[in-house]
PDBML (XML) file of the C-alpha atoms, coordinates in Angstrom:
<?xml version="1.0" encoding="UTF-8" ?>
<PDBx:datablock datablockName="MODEL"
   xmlns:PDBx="http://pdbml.pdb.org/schema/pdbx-v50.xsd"
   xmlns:xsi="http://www.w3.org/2001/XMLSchema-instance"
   xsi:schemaLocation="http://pdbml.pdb.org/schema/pdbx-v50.xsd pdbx-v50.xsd">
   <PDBx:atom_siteCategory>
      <PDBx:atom_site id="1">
         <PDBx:B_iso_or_equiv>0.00</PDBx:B_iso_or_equiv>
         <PDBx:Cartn_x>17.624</PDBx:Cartn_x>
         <PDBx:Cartn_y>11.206</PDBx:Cartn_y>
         <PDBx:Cartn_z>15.229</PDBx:Cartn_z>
         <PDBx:auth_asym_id>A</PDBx:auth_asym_id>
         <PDBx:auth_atom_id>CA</PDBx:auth_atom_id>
         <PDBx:auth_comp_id>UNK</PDBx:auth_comp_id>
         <PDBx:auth_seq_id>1</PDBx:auth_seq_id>
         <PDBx:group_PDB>ATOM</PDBx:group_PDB>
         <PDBx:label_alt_id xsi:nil="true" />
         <PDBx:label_asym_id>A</PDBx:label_asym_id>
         <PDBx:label_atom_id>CA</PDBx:label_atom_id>
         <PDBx:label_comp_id>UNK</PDBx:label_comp_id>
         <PDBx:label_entity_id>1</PDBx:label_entity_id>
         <PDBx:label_seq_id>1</PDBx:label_seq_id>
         <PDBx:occupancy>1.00</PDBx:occupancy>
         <PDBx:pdbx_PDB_model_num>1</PDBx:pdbx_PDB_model_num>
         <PDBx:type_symbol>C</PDBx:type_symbol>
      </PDBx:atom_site>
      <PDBx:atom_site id="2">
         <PDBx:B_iso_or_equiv>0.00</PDBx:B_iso_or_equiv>
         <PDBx:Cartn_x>19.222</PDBx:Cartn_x>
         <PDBx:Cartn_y>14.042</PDBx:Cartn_y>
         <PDBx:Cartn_z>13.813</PDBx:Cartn_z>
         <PDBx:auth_asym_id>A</PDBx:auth_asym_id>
         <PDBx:auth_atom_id>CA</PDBx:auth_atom_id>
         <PDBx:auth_comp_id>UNK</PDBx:auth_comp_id>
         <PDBx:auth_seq_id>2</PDBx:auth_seq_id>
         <PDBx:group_PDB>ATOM</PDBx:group_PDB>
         <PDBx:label_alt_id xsi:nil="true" />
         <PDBx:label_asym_id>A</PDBx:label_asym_id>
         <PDBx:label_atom_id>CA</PDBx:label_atom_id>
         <PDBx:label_comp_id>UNK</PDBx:label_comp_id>
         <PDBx:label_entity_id>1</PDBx:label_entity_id>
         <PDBx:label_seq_id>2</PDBx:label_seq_id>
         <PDBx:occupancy>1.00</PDBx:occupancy>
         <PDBx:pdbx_PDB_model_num>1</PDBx:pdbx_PDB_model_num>
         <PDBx:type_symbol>C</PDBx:type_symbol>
      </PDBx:atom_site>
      <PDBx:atom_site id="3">
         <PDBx:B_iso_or_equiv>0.00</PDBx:B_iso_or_equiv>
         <PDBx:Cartn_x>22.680</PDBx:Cartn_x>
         <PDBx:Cartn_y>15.320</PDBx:Cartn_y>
         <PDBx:Cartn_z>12.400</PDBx:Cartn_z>
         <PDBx:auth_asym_id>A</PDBx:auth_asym_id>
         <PDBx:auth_atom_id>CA</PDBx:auth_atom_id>
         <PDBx:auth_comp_id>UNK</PDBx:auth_comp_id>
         <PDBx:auth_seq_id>3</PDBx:auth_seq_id>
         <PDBx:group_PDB>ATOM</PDBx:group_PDB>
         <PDBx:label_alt_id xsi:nil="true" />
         <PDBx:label_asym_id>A</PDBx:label_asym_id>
         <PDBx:label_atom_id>CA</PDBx:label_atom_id>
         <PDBx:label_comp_id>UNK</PDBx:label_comp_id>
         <PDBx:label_entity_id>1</PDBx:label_entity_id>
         <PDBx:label_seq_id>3</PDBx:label_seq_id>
         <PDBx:occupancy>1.00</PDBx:occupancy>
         <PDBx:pdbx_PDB_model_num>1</PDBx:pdbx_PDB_model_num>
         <PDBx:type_symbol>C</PDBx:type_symbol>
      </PDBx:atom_site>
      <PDBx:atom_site id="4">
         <PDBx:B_iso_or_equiv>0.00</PDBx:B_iso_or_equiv>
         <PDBx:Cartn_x>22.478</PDBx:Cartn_x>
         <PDBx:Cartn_y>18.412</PDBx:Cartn_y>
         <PDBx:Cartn_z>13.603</PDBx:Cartn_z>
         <PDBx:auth_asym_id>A</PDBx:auth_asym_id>
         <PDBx:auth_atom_id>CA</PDBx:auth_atom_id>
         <PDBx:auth_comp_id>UNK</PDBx:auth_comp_id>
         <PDBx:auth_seq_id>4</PDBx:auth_seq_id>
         <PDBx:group_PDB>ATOM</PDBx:group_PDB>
         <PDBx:label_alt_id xsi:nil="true" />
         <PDBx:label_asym_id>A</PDBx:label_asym_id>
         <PDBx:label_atom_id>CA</PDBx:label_atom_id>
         <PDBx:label_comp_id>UNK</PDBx:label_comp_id>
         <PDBx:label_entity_id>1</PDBx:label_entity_id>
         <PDBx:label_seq_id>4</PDBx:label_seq_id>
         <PDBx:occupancy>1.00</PDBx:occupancy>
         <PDBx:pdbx_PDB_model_num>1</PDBx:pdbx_PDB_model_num>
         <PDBx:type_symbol>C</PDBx:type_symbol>
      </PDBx:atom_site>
      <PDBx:atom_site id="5">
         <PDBx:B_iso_or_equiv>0.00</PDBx:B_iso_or_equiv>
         <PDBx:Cartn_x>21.422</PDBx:Cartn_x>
         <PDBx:Cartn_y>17.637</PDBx:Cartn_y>
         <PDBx:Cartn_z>17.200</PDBx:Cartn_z>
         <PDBx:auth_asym_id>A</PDBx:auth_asym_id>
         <PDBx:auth_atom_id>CA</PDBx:auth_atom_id>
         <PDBx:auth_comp_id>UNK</PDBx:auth_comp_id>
         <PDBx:auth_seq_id>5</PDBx:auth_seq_id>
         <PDBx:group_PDB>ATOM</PDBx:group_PDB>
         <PDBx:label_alt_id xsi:nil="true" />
         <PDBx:label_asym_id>A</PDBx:label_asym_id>
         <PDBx:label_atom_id>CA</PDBx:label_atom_id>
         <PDBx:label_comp_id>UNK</PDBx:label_comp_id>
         <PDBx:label_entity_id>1</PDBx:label_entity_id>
         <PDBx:label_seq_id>5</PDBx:label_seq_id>
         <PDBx:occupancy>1.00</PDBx:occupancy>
         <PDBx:pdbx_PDB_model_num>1</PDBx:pdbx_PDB_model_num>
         <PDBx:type_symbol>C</PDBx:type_symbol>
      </PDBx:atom_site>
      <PDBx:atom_site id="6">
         <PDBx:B_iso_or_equiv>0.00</PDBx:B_iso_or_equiv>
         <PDBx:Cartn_x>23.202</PDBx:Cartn_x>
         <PDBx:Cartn_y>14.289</PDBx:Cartn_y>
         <PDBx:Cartn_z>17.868</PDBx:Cartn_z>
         <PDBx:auth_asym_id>A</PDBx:auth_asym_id>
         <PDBx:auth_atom_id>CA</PDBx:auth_atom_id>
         <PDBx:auth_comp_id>UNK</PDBx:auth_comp_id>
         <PDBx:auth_seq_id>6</PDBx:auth_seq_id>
         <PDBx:group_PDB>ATOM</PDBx:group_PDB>
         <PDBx:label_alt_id xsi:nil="true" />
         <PDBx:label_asym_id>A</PDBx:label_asym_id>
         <PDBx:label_atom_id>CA</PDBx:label_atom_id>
         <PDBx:label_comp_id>UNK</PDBx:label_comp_id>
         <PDBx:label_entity_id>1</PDBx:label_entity_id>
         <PDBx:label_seq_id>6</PDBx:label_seq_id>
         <PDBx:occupancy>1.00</PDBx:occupancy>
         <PDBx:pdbx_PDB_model_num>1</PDBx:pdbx_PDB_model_num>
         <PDBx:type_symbol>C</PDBx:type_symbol>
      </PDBx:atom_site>
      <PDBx:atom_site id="7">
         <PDBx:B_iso_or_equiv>0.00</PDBx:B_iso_or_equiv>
         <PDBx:Cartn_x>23.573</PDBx:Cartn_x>
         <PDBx:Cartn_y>14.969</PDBx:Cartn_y>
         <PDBx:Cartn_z>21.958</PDBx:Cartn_z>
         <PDBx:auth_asym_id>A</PDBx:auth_asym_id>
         <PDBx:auth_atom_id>CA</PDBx:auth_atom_id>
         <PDBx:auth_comp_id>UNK</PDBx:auth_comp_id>
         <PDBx:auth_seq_id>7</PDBx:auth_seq_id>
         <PDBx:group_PDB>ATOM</PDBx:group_PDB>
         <PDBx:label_alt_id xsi:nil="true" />
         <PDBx:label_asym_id>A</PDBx:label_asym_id>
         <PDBx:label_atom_id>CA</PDBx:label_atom_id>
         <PDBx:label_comp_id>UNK</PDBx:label_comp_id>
         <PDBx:label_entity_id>1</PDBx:label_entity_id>
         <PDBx:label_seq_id>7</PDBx:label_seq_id>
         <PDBx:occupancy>1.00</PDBx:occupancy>
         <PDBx:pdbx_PDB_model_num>1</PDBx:pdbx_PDB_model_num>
         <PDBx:type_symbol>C</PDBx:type_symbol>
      </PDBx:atom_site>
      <PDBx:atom_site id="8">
         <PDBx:B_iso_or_equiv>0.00</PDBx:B_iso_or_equiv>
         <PDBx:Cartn_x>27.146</PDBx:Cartn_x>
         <PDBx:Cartn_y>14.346</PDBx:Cartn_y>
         <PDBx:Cartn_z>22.380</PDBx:Cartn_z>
         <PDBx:auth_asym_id>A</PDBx:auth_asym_id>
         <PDBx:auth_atom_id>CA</PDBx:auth_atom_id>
         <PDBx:auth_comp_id>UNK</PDBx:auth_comp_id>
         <PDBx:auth_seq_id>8</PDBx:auth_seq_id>
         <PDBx:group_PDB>ATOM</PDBx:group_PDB>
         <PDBx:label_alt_id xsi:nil="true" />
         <PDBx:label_asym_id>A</PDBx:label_asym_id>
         <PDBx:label_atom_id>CA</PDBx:label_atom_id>
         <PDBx:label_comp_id>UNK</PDBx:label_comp_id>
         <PDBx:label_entity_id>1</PDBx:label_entity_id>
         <PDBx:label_seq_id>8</PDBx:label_seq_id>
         <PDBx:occupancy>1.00</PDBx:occupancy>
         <PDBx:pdbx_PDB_model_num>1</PDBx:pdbx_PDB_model_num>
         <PDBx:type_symbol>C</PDBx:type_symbol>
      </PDBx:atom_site>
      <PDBx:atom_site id="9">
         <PDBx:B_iso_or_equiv>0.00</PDBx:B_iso_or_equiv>
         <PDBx:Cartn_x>30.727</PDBx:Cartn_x>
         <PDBx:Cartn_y>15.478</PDBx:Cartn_y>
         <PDBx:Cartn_z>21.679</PDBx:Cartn_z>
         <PDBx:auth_asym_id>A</PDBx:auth_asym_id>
         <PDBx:auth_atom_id>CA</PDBx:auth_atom_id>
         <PDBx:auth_comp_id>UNK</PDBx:auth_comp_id>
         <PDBx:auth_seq_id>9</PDBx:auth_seq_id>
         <PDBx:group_PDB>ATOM</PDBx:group_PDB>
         <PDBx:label_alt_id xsi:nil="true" />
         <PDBx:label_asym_id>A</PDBx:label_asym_id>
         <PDBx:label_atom_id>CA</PDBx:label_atom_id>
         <PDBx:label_comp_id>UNK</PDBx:label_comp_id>
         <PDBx:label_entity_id>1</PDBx:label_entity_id>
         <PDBx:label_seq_id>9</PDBx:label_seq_id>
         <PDBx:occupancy>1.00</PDBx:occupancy>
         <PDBx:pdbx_PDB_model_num>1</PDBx:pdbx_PDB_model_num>
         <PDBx:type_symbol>C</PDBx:type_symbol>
      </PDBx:atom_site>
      <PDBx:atom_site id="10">
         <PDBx:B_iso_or_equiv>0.00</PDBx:B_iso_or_equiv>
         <PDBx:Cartn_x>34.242</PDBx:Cartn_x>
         <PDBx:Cartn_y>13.225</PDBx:Cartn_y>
         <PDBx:Cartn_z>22.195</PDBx:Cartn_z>
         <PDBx:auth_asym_id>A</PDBx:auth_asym_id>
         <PDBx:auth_atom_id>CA</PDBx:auth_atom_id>
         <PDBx:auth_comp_id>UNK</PDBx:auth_comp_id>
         <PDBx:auth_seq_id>10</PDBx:auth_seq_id>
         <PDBx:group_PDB>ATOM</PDBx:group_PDB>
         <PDBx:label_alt_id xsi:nil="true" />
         <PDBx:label_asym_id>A</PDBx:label_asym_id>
         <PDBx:label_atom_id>CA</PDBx:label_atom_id>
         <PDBx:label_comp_id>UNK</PDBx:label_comp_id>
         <PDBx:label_entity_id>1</PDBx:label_entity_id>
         <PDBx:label_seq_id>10</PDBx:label_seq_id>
         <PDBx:occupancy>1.00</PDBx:occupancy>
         <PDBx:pdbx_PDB_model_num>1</PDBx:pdbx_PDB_model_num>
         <PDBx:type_symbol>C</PDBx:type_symbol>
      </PDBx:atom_site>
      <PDBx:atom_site id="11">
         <PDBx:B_iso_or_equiv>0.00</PDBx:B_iso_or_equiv>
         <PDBx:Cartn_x>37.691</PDBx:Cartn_x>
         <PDBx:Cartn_y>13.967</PDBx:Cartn_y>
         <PDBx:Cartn_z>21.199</PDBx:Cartn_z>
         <PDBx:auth_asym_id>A</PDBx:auth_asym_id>
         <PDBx:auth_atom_id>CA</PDBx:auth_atom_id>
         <PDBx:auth_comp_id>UNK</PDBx:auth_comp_id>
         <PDBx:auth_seq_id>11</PDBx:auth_seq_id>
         <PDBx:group_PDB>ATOM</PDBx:group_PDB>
         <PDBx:label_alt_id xsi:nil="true" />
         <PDBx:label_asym_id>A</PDBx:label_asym_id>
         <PDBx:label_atom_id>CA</PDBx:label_atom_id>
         <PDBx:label_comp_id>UNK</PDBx:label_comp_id>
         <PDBx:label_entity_id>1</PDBx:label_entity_id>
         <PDBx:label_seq_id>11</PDBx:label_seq_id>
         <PDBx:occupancy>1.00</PDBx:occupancy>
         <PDBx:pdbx_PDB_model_num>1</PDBx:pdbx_PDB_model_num>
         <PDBx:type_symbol>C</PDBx:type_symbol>
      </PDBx:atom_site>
      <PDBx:atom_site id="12">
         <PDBx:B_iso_or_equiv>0.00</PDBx:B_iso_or_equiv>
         <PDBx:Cartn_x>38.751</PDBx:Cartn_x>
         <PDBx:Cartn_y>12.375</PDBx:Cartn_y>
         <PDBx:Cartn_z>18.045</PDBx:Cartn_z>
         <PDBx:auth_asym_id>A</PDBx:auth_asym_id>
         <PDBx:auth_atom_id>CA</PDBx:auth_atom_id>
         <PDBx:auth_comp_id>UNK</PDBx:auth_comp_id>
         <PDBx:auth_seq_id>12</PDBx:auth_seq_id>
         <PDBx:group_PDB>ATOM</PDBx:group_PDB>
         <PDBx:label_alt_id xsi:nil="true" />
         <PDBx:label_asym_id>A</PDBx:label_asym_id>
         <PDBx:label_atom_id>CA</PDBx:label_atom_id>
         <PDBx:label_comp_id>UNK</PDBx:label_comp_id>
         <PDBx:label_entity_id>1</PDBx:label_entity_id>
         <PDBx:label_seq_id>12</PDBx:label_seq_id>
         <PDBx:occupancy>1.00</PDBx:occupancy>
         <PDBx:pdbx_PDB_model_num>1</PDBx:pdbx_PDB_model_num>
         <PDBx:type_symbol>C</PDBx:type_symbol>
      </PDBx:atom_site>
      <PDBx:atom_site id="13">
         <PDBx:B_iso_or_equiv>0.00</PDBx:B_iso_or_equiv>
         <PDBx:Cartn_x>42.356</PDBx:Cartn_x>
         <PDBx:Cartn_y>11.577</PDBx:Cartn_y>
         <PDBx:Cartn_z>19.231</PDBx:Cartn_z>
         <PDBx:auth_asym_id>A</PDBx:auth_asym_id>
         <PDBx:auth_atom_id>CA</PDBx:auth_atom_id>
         <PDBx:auth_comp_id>UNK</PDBx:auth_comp_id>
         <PDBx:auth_seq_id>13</PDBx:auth_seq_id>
         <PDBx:group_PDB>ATOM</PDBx:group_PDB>
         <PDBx:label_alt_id xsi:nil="true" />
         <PDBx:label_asym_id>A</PDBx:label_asym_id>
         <PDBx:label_atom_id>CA</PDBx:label_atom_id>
         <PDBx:label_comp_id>UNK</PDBx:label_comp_id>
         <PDBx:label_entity_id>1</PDBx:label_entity_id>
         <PDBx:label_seq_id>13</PDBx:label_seq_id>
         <PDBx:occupancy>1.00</PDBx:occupancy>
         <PDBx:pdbx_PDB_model_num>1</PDBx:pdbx_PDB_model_num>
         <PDBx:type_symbol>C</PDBx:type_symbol>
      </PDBx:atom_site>
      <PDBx:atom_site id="14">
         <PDBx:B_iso_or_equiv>0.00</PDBx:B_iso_or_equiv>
         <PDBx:Cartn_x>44.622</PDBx:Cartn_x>
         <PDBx:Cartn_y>12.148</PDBx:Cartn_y>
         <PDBx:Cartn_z>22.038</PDBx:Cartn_z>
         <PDBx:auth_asym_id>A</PDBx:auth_asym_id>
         <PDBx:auth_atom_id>CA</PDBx:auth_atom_id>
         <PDBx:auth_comp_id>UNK</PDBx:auth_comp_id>
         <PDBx:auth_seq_id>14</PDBx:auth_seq_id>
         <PDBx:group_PDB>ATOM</PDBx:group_PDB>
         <PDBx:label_alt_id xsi:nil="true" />
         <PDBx:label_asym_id>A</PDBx:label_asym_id>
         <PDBx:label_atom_id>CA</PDBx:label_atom_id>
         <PDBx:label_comp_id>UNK</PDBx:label_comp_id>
         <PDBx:label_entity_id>1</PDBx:label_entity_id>
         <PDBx:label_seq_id>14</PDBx:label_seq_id>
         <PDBx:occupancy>1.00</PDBx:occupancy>
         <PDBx:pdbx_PDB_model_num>1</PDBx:pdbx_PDB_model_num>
         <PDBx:type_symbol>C</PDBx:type_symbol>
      </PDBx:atom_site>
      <PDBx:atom_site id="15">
         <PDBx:B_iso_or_equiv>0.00</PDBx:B_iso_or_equiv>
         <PDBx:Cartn_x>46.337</PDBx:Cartn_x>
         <PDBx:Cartn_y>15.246</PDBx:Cartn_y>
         <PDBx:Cartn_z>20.798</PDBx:Cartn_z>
         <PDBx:auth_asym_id>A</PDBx:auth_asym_id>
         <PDBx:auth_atom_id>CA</PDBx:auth_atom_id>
         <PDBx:auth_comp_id>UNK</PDBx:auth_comp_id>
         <PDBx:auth_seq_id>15</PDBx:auth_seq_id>
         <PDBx:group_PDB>ATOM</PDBx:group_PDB>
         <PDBx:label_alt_id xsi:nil="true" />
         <PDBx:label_asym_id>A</PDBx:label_asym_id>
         <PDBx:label_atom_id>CA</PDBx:label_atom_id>
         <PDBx:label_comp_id>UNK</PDBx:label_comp_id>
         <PDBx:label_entity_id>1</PDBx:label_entity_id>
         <PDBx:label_seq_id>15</PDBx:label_seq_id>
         <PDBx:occupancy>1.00</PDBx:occupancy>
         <PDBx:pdbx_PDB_model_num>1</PDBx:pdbx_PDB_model_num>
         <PDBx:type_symbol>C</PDBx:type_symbol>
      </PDBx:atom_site>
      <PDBx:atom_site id="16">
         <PDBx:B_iso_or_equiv>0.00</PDBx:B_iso_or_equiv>
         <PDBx:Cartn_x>42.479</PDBx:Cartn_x>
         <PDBx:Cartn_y>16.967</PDBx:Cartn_y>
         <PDBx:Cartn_z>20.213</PDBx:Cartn_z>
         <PDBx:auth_asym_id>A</PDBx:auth_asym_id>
         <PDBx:auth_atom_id>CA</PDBx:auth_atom_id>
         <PDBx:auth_comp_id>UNK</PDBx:auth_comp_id>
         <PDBx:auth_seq_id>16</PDBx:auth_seq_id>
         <PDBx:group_PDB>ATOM</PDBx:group_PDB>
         <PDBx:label_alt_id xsi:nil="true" />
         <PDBx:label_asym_id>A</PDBx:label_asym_id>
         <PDBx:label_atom_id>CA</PDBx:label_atom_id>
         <PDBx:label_comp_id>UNK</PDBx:label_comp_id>
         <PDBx:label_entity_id>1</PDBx:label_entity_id>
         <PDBx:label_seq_id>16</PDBx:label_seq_id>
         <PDBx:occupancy>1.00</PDBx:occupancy>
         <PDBx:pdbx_PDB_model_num>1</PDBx:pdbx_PDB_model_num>
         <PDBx:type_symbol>C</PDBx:type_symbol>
      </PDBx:atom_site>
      <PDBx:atom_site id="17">
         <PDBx:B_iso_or_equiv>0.00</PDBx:B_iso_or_equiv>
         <PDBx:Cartn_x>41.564</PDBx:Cartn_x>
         <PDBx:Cartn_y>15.773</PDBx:Cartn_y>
         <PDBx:Cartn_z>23.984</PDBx:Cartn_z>
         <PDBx:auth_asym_id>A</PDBx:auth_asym_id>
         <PDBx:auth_atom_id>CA</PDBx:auth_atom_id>
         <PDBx:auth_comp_id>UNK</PDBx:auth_comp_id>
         <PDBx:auth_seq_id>17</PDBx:auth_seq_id>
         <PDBx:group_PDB>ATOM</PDBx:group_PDB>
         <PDBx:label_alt_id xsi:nil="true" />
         <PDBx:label_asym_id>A</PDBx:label_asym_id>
         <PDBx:label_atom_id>CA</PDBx:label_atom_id>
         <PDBx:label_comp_id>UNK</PDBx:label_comp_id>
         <PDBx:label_entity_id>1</PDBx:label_entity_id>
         <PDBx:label_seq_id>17</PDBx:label_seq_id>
         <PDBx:occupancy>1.00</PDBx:occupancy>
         <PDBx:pdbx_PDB_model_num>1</PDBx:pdbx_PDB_model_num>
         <PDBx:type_symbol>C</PDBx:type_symbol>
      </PDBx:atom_site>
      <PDBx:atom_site id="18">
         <PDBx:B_iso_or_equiv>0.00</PDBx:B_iso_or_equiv>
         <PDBx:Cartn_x>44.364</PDBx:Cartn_x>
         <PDBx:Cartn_y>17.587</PDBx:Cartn_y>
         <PDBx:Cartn_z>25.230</PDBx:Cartn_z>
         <PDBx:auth_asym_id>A</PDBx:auth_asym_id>
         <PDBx:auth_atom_id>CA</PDBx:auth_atom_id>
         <PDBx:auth_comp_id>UNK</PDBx:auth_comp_id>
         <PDBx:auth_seq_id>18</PDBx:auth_seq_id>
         <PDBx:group_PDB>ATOM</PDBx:group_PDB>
         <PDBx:label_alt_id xsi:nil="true" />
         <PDBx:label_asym_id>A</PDBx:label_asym_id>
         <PDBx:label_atom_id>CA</PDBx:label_atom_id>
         <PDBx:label_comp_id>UNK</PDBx:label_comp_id>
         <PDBx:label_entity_id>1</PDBx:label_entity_id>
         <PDBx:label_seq_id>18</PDBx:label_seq_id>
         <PDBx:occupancy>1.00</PDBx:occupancy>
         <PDBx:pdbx_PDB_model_num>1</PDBx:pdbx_PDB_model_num>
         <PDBx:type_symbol>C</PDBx:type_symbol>
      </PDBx:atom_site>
      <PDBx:atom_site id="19">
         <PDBx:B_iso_or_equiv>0.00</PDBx:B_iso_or_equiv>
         <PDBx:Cartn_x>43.641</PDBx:Cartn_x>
         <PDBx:Cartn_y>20.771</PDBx:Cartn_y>
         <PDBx:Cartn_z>24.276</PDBx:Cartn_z>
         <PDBx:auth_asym_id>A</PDBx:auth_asym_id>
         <PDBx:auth_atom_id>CA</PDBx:auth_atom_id>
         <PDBx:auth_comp_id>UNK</PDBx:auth_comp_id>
         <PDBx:auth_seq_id>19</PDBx:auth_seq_id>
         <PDBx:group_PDB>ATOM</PDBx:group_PDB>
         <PDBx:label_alt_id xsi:nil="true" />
         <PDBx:label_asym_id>A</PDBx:label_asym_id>
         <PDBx:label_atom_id>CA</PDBx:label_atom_id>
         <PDBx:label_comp_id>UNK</PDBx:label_comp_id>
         <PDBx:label_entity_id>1</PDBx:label_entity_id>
         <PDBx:label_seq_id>19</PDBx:label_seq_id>
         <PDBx:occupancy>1.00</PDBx:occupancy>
         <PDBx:pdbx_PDB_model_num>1</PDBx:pdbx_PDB_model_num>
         <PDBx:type_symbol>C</PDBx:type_symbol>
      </PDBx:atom_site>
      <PDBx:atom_site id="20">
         <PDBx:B_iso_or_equiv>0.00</PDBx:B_iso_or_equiv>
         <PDBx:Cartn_x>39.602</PDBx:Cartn_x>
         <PDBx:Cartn_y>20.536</PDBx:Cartn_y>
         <PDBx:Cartn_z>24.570</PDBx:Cartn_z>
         <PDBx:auth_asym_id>A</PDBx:auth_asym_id>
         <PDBx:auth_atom_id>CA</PDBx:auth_atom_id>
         <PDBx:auth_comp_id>UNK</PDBx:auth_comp_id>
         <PDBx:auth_seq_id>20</PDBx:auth_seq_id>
         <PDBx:group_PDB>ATOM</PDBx:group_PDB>
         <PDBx:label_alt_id xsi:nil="true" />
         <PDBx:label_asym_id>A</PDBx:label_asym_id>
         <PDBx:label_atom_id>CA</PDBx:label_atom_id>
         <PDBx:label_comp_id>UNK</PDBx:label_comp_id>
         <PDBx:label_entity_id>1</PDBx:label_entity_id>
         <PDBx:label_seq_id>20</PDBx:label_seq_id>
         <PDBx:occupancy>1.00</PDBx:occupancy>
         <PDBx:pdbx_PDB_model_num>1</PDBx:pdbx_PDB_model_num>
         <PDBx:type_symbol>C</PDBx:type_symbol>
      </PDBx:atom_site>
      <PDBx:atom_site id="21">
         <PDBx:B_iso_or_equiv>0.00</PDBx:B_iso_or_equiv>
         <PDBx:Cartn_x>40.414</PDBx:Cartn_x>
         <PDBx:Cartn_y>19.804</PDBx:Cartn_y>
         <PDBx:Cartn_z>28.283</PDBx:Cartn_z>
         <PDBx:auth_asym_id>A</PDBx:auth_asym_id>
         <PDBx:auth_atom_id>CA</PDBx:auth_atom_id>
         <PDBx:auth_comp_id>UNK</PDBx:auth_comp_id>
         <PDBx:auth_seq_id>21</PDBx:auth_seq_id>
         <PDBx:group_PDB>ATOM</PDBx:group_PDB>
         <PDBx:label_alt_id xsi:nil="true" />
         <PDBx:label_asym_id>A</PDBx:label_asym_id>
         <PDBx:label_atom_id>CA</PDBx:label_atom_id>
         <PDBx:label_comp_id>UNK</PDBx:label_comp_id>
         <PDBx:label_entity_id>1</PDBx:label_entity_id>
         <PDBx:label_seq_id>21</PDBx:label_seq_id>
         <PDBx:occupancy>1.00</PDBx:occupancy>
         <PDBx:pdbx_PDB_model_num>1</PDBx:pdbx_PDB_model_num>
         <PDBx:type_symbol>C</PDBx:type_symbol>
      </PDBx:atom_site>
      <PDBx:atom_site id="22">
         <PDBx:B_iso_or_equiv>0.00</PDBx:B_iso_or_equiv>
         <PDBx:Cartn_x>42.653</PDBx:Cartn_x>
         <PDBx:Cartn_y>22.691</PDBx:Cartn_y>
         <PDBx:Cartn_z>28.434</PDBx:Cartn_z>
         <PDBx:auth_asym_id>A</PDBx:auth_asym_id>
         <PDBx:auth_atom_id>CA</PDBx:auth_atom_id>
         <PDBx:auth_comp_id>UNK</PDBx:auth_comp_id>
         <PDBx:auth_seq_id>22</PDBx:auth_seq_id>
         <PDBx:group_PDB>ATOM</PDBx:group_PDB>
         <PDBx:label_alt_id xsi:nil="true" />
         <PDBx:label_asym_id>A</PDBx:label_asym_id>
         <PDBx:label_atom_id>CA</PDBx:label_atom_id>
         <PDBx:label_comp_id>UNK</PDBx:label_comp_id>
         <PDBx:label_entity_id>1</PDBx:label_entity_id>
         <PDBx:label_seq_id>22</PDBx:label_seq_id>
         <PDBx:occupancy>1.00</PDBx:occupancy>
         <PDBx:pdbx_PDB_model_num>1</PDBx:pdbx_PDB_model_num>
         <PDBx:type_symbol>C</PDBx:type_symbol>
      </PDBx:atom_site>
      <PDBx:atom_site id="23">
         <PDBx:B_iso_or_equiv>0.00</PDBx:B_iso_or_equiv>
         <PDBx:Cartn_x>39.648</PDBx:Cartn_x>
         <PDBx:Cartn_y>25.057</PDBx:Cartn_y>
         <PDBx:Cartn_z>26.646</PDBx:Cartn_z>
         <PDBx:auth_asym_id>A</PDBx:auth_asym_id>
         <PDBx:auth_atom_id>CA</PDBx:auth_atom_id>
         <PDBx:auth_comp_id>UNK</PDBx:auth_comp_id>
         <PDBx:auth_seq_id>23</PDBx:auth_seq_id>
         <PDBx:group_PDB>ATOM</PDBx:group_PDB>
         <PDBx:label_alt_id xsi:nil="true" />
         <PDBx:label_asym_id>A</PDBx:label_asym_id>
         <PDBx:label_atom_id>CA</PDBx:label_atom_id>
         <PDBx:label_comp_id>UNK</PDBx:label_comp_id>
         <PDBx:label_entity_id>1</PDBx:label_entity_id>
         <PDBx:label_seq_id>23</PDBx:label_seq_id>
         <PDBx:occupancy>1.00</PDBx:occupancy>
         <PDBx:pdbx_PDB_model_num>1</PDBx:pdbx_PDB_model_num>
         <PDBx:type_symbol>C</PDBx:type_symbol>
      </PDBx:atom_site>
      <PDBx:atom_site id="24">
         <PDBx:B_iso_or_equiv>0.00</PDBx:B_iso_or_equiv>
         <PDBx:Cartn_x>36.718</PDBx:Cartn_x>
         <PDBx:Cartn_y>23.711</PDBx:Cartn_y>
         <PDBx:Cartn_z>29.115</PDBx:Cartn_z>
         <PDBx:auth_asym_id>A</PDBx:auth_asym_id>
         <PDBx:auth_atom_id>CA</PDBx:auth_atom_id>
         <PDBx:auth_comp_id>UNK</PDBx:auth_comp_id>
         <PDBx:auth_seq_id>24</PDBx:auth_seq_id>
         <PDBx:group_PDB>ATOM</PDBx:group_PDB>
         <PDBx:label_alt_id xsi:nil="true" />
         <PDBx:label_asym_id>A</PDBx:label_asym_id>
         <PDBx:label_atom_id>CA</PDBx:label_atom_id>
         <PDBx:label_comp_id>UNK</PDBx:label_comp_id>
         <PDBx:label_entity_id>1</PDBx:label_entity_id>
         <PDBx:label_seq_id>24</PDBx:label_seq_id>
         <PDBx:occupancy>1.00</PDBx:occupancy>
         <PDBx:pdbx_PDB_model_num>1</PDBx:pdbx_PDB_model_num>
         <PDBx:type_symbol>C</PDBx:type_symbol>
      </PDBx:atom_site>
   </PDBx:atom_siteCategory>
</PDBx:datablock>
């Protein structure tokens, strides 16, 4: 129900999924 807490976070593109898998 709310901005701030909205549960989940997914890459936004290929290139941004790369290195947020690298990072975690």
């Amino acid at each position: 129900l709310d901005l701030a807490c909205n549960l989940v976070h997914g890459s936004d593109s290929v290139q941004a999924a790369a290195r947020e898998i690298e990072l975690f």
